[in-house]
Protein backbone atom coordinates (compact mmCIF):
# COMPACT_ATOMS: atom_id res chain seq x y z
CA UNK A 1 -26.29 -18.96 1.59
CA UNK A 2 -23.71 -17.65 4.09
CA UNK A 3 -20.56 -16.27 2.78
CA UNK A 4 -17.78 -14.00 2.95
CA UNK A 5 -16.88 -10.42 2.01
CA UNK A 6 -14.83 -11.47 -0.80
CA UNK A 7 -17.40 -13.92 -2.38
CA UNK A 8 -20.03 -11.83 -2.05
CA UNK A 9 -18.14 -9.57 -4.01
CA UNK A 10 -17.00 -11.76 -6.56
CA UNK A 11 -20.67 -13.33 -7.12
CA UNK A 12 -21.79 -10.02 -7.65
CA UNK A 13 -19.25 -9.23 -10.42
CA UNK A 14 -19.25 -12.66 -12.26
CA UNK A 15 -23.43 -12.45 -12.23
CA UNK A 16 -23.86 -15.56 -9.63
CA UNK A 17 -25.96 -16.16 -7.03
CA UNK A 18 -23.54 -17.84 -5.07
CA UNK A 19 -19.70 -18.70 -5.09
CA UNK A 20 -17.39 -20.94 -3.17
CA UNK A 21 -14.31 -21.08 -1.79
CA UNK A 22 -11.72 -23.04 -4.59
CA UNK A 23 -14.24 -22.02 -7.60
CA UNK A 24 -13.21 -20.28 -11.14
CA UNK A 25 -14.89 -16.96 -12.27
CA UNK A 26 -14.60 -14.79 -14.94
CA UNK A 27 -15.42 -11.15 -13.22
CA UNK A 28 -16.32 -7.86 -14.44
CA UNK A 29 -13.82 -5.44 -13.40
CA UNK A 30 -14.54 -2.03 -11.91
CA UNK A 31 -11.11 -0.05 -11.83
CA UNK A 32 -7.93 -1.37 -13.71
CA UNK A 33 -4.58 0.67 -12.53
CA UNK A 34 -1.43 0.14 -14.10
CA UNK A 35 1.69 2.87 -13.56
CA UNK A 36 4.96 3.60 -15.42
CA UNK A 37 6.97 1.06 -14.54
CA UNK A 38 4.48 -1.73 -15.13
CA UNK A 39 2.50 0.35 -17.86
CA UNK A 40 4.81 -0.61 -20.86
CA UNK A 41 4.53 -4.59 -20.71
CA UNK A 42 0.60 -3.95 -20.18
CA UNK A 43 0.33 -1.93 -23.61
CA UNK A 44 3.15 -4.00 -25.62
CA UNK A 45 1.02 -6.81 -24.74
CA UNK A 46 -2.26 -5.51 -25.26
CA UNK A 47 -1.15 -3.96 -28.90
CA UNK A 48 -0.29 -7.71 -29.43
CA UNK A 49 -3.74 -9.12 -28.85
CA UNK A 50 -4.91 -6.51 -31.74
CA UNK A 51 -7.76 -4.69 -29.78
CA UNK A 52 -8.31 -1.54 -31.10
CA UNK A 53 -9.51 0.50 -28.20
CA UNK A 54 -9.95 -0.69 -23.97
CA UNK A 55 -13.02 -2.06 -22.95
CA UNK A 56 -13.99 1.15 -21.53
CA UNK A 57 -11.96 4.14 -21.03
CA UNK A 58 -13.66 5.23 -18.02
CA UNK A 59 -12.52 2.55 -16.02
CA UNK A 60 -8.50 2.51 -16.20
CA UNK A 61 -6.22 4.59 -14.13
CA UNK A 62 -2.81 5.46 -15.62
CA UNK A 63 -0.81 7.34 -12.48
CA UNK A 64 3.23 8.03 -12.87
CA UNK A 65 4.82 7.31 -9.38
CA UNK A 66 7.68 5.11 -9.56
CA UNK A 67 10.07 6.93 -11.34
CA UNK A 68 8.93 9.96 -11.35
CA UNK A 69 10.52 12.68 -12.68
CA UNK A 70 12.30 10.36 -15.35
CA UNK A 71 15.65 9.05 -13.86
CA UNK A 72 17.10 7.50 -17.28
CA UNK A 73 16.64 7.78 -21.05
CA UNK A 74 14.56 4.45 -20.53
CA UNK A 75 12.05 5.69 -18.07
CA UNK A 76 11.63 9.08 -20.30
CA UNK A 77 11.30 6.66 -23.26
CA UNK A 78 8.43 4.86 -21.38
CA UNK A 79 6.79 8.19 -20.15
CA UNK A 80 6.38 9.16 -23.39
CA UNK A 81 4.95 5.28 -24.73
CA UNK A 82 2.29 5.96 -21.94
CA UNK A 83 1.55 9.16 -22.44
CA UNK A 84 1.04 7.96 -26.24
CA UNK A 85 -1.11 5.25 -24.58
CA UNK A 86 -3.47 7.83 -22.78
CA UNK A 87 -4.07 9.61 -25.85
CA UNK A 88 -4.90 7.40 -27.74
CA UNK A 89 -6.94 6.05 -25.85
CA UNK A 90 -8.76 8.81 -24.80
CA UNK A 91 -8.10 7.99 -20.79
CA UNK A 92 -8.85 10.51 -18.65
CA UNK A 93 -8.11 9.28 -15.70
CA UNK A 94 -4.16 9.61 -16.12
CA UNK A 95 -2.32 11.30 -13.62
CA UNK A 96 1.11 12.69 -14.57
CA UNK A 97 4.52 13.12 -12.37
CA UNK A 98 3.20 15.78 -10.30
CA UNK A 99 0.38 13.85 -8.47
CA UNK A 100 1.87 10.96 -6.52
CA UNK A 101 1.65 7.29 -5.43
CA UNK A 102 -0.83 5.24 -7.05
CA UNK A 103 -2.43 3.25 -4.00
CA UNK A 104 -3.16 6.99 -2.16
CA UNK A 105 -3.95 9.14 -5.15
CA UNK A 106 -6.68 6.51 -6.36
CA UNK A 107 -9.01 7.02 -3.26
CA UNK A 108 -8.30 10.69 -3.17
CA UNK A 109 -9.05 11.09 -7.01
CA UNK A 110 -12.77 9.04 -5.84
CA UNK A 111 -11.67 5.71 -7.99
CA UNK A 112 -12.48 3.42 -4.93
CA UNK A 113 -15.35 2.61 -3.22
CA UNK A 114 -16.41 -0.43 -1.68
CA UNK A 115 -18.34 -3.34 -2.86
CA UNK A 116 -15.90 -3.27 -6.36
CA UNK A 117 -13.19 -5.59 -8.05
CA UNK A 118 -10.11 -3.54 -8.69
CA UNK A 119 -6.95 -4.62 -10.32
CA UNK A 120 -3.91 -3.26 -10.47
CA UNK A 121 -0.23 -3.87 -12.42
CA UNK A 122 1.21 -3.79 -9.03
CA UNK A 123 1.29 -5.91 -5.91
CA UNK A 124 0.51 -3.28 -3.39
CA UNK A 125 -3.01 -3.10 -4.99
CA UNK A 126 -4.79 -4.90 -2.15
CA UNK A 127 -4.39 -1.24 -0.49
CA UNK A 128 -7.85 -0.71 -1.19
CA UNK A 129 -9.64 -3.62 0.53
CA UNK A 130 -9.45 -0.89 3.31
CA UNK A 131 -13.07 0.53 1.53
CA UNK A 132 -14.28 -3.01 1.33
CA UNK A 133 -13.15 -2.99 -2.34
CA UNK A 134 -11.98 -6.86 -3.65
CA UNK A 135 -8.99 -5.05 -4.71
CA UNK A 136 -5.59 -7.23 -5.56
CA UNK A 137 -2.12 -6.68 -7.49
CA UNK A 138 -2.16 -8.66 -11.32
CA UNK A 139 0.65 -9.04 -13.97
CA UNK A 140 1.34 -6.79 -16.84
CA UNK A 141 0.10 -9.32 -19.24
CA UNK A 142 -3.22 -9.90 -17.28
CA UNK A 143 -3.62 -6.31 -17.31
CA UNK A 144 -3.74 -6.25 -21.09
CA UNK A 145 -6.18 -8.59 -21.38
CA UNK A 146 -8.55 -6.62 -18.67
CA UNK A 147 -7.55 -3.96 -21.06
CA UNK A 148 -9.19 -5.51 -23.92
CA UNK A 149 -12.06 -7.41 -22.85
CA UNK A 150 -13.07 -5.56 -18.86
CA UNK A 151 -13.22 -9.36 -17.63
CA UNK A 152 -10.32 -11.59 -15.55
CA UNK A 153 -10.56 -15.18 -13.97
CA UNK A 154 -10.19 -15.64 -10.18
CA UNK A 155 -10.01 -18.49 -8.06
CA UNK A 156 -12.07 -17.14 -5.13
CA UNK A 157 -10.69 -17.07 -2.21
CA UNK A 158 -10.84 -18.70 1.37
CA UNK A 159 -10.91 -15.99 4.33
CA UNK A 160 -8.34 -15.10 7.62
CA UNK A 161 -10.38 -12.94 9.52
CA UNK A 162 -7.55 -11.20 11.53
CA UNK A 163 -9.58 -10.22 14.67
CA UNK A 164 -7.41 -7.39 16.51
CA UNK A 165 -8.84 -6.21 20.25
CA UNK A 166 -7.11 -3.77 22.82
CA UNK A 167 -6.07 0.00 22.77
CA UNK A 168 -2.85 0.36 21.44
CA UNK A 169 0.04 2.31 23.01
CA UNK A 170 1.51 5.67 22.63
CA UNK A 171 3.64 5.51 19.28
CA UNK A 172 2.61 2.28 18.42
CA UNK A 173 0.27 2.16 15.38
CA UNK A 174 -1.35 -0.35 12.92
CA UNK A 175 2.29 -0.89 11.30
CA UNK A 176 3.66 -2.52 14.50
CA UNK A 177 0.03 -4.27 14.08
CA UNK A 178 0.43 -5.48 11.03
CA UNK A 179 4.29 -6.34 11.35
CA UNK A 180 3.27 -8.68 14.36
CA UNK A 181 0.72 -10.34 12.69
CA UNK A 182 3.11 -11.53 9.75
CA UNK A 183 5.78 -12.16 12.12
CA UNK A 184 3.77 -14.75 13.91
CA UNK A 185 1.97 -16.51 11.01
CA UNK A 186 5.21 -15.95 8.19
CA UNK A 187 5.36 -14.60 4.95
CA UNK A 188 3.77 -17.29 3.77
CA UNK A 189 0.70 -17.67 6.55
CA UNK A 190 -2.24 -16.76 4.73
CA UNK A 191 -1.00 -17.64 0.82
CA UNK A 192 -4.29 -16.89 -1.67
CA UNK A 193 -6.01 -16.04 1.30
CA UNK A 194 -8.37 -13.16 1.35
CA UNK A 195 -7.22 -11.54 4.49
CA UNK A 196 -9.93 -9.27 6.41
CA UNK A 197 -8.67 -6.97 9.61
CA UNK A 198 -12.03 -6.62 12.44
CA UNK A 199 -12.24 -5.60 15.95
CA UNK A 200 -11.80 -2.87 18.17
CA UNK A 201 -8.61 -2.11 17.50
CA UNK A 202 -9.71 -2.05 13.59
CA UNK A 203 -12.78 0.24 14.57
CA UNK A 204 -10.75 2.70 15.95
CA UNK A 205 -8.14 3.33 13.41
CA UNK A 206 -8.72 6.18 10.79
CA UNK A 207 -8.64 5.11 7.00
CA UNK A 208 -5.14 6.07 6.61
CA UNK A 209 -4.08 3.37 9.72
CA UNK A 210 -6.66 0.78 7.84
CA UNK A 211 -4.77 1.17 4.63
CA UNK A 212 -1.69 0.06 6.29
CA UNK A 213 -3.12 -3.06 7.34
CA UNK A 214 -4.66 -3.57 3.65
CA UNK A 215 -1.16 -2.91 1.79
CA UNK A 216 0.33 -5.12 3.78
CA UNK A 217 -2.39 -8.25 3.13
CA UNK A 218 0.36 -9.40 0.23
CA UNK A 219 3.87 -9.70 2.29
CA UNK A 220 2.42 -12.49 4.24
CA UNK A 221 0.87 -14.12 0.51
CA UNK A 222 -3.04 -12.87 0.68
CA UNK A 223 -4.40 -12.12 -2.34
CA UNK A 224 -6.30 -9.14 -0.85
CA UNK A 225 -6.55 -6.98 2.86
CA UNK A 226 -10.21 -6.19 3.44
CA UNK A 227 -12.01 -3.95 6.26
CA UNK A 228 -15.33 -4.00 6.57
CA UNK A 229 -16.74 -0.66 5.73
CA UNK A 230 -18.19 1.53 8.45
CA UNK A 231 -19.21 5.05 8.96
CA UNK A 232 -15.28 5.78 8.64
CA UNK A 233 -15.44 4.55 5.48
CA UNK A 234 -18.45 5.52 3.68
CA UNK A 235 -18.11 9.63 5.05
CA UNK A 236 -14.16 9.62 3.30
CA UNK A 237 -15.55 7.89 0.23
CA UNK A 238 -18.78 9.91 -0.05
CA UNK A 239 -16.18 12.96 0.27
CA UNK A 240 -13.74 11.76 -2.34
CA UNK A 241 -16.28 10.18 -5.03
CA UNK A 242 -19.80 10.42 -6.82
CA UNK A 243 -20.04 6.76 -7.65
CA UNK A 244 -22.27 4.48 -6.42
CA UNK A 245 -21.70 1.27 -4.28
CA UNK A 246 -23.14 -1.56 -2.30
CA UNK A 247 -21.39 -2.35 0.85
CA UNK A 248 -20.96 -6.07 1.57
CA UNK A 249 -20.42 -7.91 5.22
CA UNK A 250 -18.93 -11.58 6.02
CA UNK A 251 -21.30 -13.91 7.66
CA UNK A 252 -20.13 -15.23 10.63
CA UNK A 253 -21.22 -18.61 9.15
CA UNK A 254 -19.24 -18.77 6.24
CA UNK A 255 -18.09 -22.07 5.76
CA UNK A 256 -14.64 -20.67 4.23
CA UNK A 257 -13.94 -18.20 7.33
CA UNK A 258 -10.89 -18.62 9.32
CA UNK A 259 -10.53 -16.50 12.60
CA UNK A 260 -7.63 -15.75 14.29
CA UNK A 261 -7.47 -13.39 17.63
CA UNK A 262 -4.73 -11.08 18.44
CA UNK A 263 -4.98 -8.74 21.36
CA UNK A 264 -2.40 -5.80 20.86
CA UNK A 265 -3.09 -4.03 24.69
CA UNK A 266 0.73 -4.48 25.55
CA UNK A 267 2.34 -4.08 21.81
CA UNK A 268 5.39 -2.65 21.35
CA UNK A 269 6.66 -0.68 18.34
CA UNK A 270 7.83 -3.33 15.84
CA UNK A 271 10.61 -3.91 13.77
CA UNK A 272 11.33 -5.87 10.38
CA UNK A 273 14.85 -7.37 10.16
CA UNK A 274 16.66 -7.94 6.90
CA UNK A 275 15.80 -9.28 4.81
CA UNK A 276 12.61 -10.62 5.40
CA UNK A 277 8.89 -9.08 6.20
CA UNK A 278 8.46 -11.82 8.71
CA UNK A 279 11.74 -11.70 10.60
CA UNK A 280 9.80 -9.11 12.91
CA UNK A 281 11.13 -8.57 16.39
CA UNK A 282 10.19 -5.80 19.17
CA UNK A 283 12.43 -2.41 18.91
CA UNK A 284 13.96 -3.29 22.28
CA UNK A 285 15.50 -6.48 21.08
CA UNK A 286 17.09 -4.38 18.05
CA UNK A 287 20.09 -2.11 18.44
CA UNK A 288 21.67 -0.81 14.82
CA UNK A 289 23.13 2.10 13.82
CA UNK A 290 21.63 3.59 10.69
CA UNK A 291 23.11 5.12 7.52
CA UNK A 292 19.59 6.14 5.95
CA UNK A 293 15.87 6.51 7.58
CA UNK A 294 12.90 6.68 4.88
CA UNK A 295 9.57 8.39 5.60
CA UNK A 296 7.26 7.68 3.22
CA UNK A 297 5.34 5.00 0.66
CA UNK A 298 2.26 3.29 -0.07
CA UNK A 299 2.50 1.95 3.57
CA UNK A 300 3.27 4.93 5.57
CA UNK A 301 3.40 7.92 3.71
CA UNK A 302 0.09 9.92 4.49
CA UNK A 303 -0.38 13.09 6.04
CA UNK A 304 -1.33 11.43 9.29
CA UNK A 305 2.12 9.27 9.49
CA UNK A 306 4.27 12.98 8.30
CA UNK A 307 2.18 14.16 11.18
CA UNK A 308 3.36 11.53 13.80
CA UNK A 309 7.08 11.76 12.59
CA UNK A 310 6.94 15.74 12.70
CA UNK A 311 5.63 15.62 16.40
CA UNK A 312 8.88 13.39 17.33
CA UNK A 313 11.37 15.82 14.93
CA UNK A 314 10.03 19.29 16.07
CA UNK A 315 12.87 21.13 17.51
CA UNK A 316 15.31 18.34 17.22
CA UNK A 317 18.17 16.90 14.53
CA UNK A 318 18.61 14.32 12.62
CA UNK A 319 22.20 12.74 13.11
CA UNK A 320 24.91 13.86 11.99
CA UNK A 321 26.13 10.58 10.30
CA UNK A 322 22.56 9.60 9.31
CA UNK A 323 20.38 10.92 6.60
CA UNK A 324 17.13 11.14 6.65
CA UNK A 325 14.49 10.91 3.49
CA UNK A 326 10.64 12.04 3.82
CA UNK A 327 8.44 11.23 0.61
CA UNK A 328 4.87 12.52 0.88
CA UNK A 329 2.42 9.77 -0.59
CA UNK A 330 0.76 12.56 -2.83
CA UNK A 331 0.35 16.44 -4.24
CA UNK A 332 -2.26 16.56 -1.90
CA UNK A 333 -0.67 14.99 1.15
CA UNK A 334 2.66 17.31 0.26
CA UNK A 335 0.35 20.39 0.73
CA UNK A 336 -1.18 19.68 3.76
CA UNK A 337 1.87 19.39 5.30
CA UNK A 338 3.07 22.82 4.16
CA UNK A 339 0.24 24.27 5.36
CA UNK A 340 0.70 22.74 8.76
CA UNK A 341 4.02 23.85 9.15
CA UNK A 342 5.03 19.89 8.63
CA UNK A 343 7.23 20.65 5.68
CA UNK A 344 9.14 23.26 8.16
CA UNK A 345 9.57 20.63 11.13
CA UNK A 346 11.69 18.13 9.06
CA UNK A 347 13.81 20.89 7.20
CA UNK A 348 15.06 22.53 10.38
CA UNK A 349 15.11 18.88 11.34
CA UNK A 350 18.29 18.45 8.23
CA UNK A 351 15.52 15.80 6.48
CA UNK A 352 15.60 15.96 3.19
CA UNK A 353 12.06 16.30 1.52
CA UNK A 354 11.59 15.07 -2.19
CA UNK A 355 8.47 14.86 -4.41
CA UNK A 356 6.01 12.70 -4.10
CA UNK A 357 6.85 9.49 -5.55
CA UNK A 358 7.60 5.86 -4.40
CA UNK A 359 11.30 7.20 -4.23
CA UNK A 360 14.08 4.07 -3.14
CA UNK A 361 11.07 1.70 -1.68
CA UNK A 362 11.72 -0.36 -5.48
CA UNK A 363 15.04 -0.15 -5.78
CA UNK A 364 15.45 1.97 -9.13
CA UNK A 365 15.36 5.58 -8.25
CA UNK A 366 16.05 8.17 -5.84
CA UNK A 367 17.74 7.69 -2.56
CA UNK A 368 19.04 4.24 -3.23
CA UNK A 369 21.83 2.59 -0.33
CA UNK A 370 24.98 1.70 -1.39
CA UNK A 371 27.44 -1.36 -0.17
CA UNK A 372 27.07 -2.51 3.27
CA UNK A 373 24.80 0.73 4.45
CA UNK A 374 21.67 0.00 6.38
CA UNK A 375 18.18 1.91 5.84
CA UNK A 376 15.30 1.94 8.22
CA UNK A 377 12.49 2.52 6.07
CA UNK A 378 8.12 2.49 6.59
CA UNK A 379 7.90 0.81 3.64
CA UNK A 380 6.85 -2.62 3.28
CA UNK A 381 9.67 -4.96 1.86
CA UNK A 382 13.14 -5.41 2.90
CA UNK A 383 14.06 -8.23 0.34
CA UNK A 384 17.95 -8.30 -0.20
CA UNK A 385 18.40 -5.38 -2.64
CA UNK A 386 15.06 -3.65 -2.24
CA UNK A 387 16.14 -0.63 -1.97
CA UNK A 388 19.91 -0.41 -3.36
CA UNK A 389 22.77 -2.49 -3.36
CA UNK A 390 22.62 -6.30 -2.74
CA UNK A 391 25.16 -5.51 0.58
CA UNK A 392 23.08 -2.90 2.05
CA UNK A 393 20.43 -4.31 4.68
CA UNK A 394 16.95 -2.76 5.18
CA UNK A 395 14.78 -2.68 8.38
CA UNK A 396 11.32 -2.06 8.08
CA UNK A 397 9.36 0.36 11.16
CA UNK A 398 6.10 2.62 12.18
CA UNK A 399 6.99 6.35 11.35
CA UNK A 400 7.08 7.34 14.82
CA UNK A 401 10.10 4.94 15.16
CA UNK A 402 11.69 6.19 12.09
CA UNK A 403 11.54 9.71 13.57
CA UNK A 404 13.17 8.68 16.94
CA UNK A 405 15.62 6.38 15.11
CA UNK A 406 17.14 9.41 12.92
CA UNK A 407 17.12 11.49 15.81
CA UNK A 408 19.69 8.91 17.38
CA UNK A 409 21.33 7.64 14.69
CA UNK A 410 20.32 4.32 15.49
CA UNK A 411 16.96 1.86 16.04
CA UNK A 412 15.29 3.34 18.67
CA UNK A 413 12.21 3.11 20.66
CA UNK A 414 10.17 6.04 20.04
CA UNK A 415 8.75 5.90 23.63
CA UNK A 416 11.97 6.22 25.05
């Protein structure tokens, strides 16, 4: 009866005893998340199945983080569609333009705890498999029909346990972790693979560090990024929500479990070349000079990563030819960091701080690159265009590297 994390999970919410590796289920879903930009396809689709009402209001999340405030007469438009949506609907859990990424506003508002299936219209949902939640990114049509009936079909999964040992270095964090580990296996190394993150290495990282590790799961193809949950884990959910949850553990047995070792004692900071996740090469073999640097994200955004980039800015300037954009992750993160004196740091720094939103990580709002202009960003895709033009060129870092790198004007090692 051995098996993993994930099919625990998914037996559990499809009412089995068992599953296996390569089998179909239909599974009840805890927590369905869709935002403005993929919110609109969701709800033209569901009003064309002809269900009245969602399965259960309780249980969808509606946040507004991509293009937030509205940047064109289209995003207003479909603002006001969702907002029409919500109620309608009667959702409560909707969180308006003020509040701030989706991926880190969910745990802080208590939506995730482990031991549930979460879906979400967006790819960077696998965020949350850092509670132990089965959490994973779905289409805009799928969402519509989790809208209507609570229920989706999943092929389960087989398992990469990712098994990380060593203490890492000063300035080096789990982003240069997790950039390594798609480097070496590609972008398409673990492809419907449910991904879990153990070891040492894993045990020592706060949640924000394990969250990096779970967004990440997708830009190497797994269909989620799951930690096991600890004490860690159960004293920031227990803090955040009054839900109820099971925790669930992989059996070293499992027929479907993969392990693979990485010790990261001598890692150094890492650095994602255009324009792919897995062209990943140490800072030291990487010398560019840099038009743009963004802080912020679903990836690296948090109050602990503002933190690490404010240590390296503090009485210092950001280049004179380069600027430099910090996006907190959320309302809450953004006022932390004014009451540390964070906010203060990057202005006498010449950063620029905006609002919390997903800003030019998707390519369709603020801070956008033009022709042949490069951006270092913490984000987590670098895909020709990502973040701008089709000529510019994005290099993805750790924000301890971003910080040193505006400082210069170029990539830098932060250690240096």
């Amino acid at each position: 009866m051995s098996m993993t994390m994930s099919e625990k999970i998914l037996a559990k919410a499809s009412q089995k005893n068992r599953v296996d590796a390569g089998e179909i289920v239909i599974a009840d879903i805890d927590i369905a998340m869709m935002h403005d930009l993929t919110g609109p396809l969701a709800i033209e689709s569901f009003n064309k199945i002809g269900t009245e009402k969602v399965w259960d209001k309780n249980k969808v999340v509606i946040p507004f983080d991509h293009q937030v405030p509205a940047d064109s007469l289209t995003s207003a438009n479909n603002h006001i569609l969702m907002r029409d949506f919500v109620k309608k609907q009667n959702i409560k859990n909707f969180y308006d333009v003020n509040e701030g990424v989706c991926h880190q506003i969910l745990p802080e508002f208590g939506h995730i705890v482990p031991g549930e299936i979460v879906v979400g219209a967006d790819s960077h949902t696998c965020t949350h498999g850092a509670f132990g939640a089965f959490s994973t990114g779905i289409g805009s049509t799928d969402m519509a029909m989790v809208l209507s009936t609570g229920k989706l079909w999943f092929k389960v999964p087989e398992t990469i346990q990712f098994n990380i040992e060593g203490t890492l270095k000063d300035n080096v964090c789990s982003k240069d972790v997790i950039l390594k580990i798609i480097g070496d296996i590609g972008a398409d190394g673990a492809t419907y693979k449910s991904c879990e993150f153990s070891g040492s290495t894993i045990k020592d990282m706060d949640i924000s560090d394990r969250m990096v590790l779970s967004n990440m799961a997708v830009e190497m193809g797994g269909k989620t990024g799951l930690i096991e949950p600890d004490e860690k884990t159960v004293n920031y959910v227990k803090k955040h929500s009054n839900k109820n949850f099971k925790i669930y553990k992989t059996d070293k047995d499992a027929a479907s479990l993969k392990v693979i070792d990485f010790e990261v004692n001598n890692l150094e900071p890492q650095v994602a070349c255009p324009n792919n996740v897995d062209n990943v090469k140490p800072v030291s073999e990487v010398d560019v000079e840099l038009d743009q640097v963004f802080l912020g994200s679903c990836t690296n955004g948090r109050i602990s990563d503002l933190r690490d980039a404010a240590k390296i800015l503090k009485g210092k300037k950001v280049a004179k030819n380069t600027r430099m954009l910090i996006y907190p992750a959320s309302r809450e993160t953004y006022s932390k960091a004014l009451d540390e004196g964070l906010i203060k740091i990057f202005i006498e720094a010449n950063a620029l701080v905006m609002n919390p939103c997903c800003g030019p990580c998707l390519g369709g709002h603020t801070g956008l690159i033009g022709p042949e202009e490069i951006s270092l960003s913490t984000s987590n895709r670098n895909f020709k265009g990502r973040q701008g033009s089709p000529e510019g060129k994005v290099y993805l870092c750790s924000p301890s590297t971003a910080a040193a790198s505006a400082i210069e004007g170029r990539i830098t090692n932060p250690n240096e």
